[in-house]
Protein backbone atom coordinates (compact mmCIF):
# COMPACT_ATOMS: atom_id res chain seq x y z
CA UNK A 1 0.00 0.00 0.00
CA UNK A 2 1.31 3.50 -0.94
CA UNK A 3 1.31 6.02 2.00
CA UNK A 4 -2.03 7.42 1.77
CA UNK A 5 -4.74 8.67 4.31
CA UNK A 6 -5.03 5.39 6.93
CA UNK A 7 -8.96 5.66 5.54
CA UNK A 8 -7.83 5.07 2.01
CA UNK A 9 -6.98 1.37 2.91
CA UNK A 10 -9.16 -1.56 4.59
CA UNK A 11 -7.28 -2.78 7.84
CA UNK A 12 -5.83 -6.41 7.21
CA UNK A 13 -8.18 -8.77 9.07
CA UNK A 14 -5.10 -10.65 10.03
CA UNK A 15 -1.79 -11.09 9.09
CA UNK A 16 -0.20 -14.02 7.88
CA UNK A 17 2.29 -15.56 10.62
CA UNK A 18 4.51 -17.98 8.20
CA UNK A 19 8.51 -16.72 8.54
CA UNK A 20 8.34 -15.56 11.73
CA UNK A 21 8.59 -11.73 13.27
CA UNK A 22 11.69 -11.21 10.94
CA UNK A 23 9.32 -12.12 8.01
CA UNK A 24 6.45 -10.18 9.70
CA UNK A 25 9.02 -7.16 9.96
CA UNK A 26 9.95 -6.78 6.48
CA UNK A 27 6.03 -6.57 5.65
CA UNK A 28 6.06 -4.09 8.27
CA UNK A 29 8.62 -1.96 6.88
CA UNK A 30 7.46 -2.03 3.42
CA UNK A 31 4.04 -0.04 4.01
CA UNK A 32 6.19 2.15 5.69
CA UNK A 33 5.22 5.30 6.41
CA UNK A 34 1.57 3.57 6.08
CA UNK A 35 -0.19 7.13 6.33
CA UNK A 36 0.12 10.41 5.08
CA UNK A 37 -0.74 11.73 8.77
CA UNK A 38 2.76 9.72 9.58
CA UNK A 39 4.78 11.04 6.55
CA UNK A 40 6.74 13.29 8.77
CA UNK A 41 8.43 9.75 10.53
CA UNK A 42 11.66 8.60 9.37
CA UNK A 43 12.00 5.10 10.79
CA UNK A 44 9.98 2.45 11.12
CA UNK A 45 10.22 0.98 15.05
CA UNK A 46 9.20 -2.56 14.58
CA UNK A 47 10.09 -3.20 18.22
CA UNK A 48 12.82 -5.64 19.73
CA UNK A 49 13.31 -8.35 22.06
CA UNK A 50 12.96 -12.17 22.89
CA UNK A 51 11.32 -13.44 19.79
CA UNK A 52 9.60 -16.07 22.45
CA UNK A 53 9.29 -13.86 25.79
CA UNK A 54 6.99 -14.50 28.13
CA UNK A 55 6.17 -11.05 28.96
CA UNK A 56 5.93 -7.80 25.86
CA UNK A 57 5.36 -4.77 26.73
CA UNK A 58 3.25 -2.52 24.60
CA UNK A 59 3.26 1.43 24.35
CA UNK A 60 1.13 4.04 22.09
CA UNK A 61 4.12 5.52 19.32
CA UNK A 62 7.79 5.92 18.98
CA UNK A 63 8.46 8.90 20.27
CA UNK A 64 11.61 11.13 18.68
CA UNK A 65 14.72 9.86 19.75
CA UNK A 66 12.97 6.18 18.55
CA UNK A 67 12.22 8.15 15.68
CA UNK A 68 15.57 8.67 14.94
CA UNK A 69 17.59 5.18 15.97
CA UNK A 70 14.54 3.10 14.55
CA UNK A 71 14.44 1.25 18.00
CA UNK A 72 11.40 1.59 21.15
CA UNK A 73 11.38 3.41 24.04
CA UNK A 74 15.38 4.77 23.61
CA UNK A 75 14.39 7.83 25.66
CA UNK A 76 13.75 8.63 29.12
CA UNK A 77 11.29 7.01 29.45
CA UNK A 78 13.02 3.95 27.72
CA UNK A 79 15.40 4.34 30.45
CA UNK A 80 12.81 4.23 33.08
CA UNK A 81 11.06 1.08 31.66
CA UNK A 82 14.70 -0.36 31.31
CA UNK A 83 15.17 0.50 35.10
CA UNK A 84 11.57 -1.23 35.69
CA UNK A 85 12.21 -4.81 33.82
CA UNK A 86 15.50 -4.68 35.63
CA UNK A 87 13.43 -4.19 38.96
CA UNK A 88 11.27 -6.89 37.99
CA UNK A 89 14.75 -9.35 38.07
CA UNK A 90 14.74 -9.35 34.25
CA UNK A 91 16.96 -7.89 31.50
CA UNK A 92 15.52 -5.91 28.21
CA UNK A 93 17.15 -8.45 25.55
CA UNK A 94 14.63 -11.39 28.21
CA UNK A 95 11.01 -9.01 27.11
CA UNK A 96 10.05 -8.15 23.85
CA UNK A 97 9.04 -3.83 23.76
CA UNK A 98 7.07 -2.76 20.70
CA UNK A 99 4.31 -0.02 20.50
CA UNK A 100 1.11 0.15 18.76
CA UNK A 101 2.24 2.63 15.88
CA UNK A 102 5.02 1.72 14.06
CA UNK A 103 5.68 5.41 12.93
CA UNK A 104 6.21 8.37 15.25
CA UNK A 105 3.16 10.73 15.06
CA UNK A 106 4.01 14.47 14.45
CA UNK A 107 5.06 16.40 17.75
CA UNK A 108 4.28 13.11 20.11
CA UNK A 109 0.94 13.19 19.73
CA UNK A 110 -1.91 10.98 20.84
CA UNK A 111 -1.99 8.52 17.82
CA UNK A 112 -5.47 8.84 15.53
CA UNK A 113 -8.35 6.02 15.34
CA UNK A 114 -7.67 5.25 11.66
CA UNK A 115 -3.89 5.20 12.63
CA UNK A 116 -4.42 2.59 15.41
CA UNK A 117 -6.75 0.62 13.35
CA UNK A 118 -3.81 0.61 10.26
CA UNK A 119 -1.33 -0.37 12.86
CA UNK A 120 -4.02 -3.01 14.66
CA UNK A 121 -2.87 -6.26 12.83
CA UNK A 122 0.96 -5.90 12.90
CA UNK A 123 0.42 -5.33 16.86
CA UNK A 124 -1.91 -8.78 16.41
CA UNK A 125 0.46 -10.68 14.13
CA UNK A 126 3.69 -9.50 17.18
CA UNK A 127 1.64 -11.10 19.90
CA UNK A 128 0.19 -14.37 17.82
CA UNK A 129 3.82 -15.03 17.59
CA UNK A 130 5.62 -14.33 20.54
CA UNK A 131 2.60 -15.76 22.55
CA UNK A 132 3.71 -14.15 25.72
CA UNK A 133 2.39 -15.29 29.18
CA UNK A 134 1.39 -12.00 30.01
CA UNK A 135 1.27 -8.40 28.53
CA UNK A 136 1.88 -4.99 29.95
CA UNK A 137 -0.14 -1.84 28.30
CA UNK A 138 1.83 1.01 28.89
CA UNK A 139 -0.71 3.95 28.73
CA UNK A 140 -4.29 4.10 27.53
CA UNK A 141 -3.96 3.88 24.18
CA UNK A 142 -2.70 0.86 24.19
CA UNK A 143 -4.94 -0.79 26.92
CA UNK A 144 -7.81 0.55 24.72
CA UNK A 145 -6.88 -1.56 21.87
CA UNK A 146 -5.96 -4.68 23.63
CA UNK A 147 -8.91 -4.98 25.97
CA UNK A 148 -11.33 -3.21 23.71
CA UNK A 149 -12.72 -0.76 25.95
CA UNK A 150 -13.00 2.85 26.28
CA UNK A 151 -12.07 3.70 29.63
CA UNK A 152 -9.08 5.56 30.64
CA UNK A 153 -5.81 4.38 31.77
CA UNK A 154 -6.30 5.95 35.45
CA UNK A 155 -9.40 3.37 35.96
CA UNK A 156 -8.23 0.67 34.07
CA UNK A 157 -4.94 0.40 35.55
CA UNK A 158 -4.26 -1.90 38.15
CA UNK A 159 -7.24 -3.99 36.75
CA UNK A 160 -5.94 -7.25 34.54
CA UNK A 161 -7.98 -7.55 32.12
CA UNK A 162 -7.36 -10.66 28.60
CA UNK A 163 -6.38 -9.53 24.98
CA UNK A 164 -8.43 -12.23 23.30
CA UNK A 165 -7.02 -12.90 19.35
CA UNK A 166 -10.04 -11.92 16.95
CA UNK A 167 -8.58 -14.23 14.84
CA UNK A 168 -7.49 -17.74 16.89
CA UNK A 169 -8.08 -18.63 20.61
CA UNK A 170 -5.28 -17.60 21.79
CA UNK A 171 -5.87 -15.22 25.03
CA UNK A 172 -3.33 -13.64 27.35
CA UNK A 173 -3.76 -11.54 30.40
CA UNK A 174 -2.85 -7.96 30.27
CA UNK A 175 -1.66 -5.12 33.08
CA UNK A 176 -2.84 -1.80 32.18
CA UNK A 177 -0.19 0.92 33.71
CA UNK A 178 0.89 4.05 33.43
CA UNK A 179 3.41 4.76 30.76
CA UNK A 180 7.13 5.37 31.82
CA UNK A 181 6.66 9.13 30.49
CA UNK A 182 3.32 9.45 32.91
CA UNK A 183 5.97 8.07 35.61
CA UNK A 184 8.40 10.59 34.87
CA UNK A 185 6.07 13.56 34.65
CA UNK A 186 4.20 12.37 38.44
CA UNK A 187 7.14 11.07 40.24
CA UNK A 188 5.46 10.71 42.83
CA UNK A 189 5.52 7.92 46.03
CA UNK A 190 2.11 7.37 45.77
CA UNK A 191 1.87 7.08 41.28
CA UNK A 192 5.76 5.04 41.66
CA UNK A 193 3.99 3.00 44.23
CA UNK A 194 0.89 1.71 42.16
CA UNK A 195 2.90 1.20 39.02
CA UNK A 196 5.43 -1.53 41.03
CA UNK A 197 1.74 -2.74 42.52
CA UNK A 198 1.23 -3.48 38.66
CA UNK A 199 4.40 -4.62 38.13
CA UNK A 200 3.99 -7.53 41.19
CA UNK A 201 0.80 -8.53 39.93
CA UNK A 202 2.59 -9.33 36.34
CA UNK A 203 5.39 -11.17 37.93
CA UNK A 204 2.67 -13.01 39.66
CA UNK A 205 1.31 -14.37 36.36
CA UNK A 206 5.01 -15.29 35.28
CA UNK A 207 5.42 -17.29 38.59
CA UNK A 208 7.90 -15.07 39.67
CA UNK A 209 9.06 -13.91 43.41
């Protein structure tokens, strides 16, 4: 698909899952910048990680520095969810981080419903193939997509909800949170507090201490 308006093009009902997330990634980057409302991006940010983790973390958009070194969450608030997975006893190369755009939106902002719903199937075909035991949604956004609702991260968090595959019956559990750059901006005991509550609850699921 040429970049275009998102509207211009019917949403993939699914994605094919033969060759793996390499193959999956070089169908990825090939609609890149999928939408004219994107244009402005200059990398694609596929996302990274354990091709077979049990846990994936999913934000909203690359932000700029991702933007610019084609990777996810690179920033500060990369760092902080870096400084998170290493609370949780785990490294970054043991998750797998992706977001739900693969193009960073102009000036950061909140990605647009015929953006998500481009982006929808490449987040689907990522999580049909890692199958992770759980997944964490890092800001509303991407809570909204995966559990289908329209309530806001600040009532949804703390609450695990299921990301149930349209297309197979594959379900997994999934911890709405705040996202690291929420964290950053309310650094607060009580907001640092609820987000390692979240982060407990995940090991839990793992069967981790």
């Amino acid at each position: 698909m040429p970049a275009g308006p998102c509207g211009d093009a019917e949403p993939q009902a699914a994605v094919p899952v033969a060759g793996g997330l390499d193959a999956l990634k070089r169908a990825v980057e090939a609609e890149f910048p999928f939408c004219e409302s994107l244009a402005g991006a200059t990398a694609c940010v596929f996302g990274e990680g354990d091709p077979t983790a049990d846990l994936v973390f999913v934000g909203e958009a690359p932000g700029a520095d991702e933007d610019r070194l084609g990777r996810p969450f690179v920033g500060a608030a990369g760092r902080k969810l870096d400084e998170i997975i290493k609370a949780m006893g785990l490294e970054r190369d043991e998750v797998y981080i992706c977001n739900v755009l693969k193009a960073r939106p102009p000036g950061n902002r909140t990605p647009l419903p015929d953006e998500v719903a481009q982006a929808t199937p490449w987040l689907y075909g990522q999580l049909r193939l890692i199958r992770p035991s759980v997944i964490v949604a890092l800001g509303g956004p991407a809570a909204k997509l995966l559990l289908q609702t329209g309530q806001g991260i600040t009532r949804l968090r703390g609450r695990m909800g299921v990301w149930q595959d349209p297309d197979s019956d594959l379900s997994i559990p999934v911890m709405p949170t705040f996202h690291p750059a929420y964290l950053l901006r309310n650094y607060t005991p009580e907001v640092r507090g609820q987000v390692w509550q979240d982060m407990q609850a995940v090991m839990g699921v793992m069967g981790r201490d």
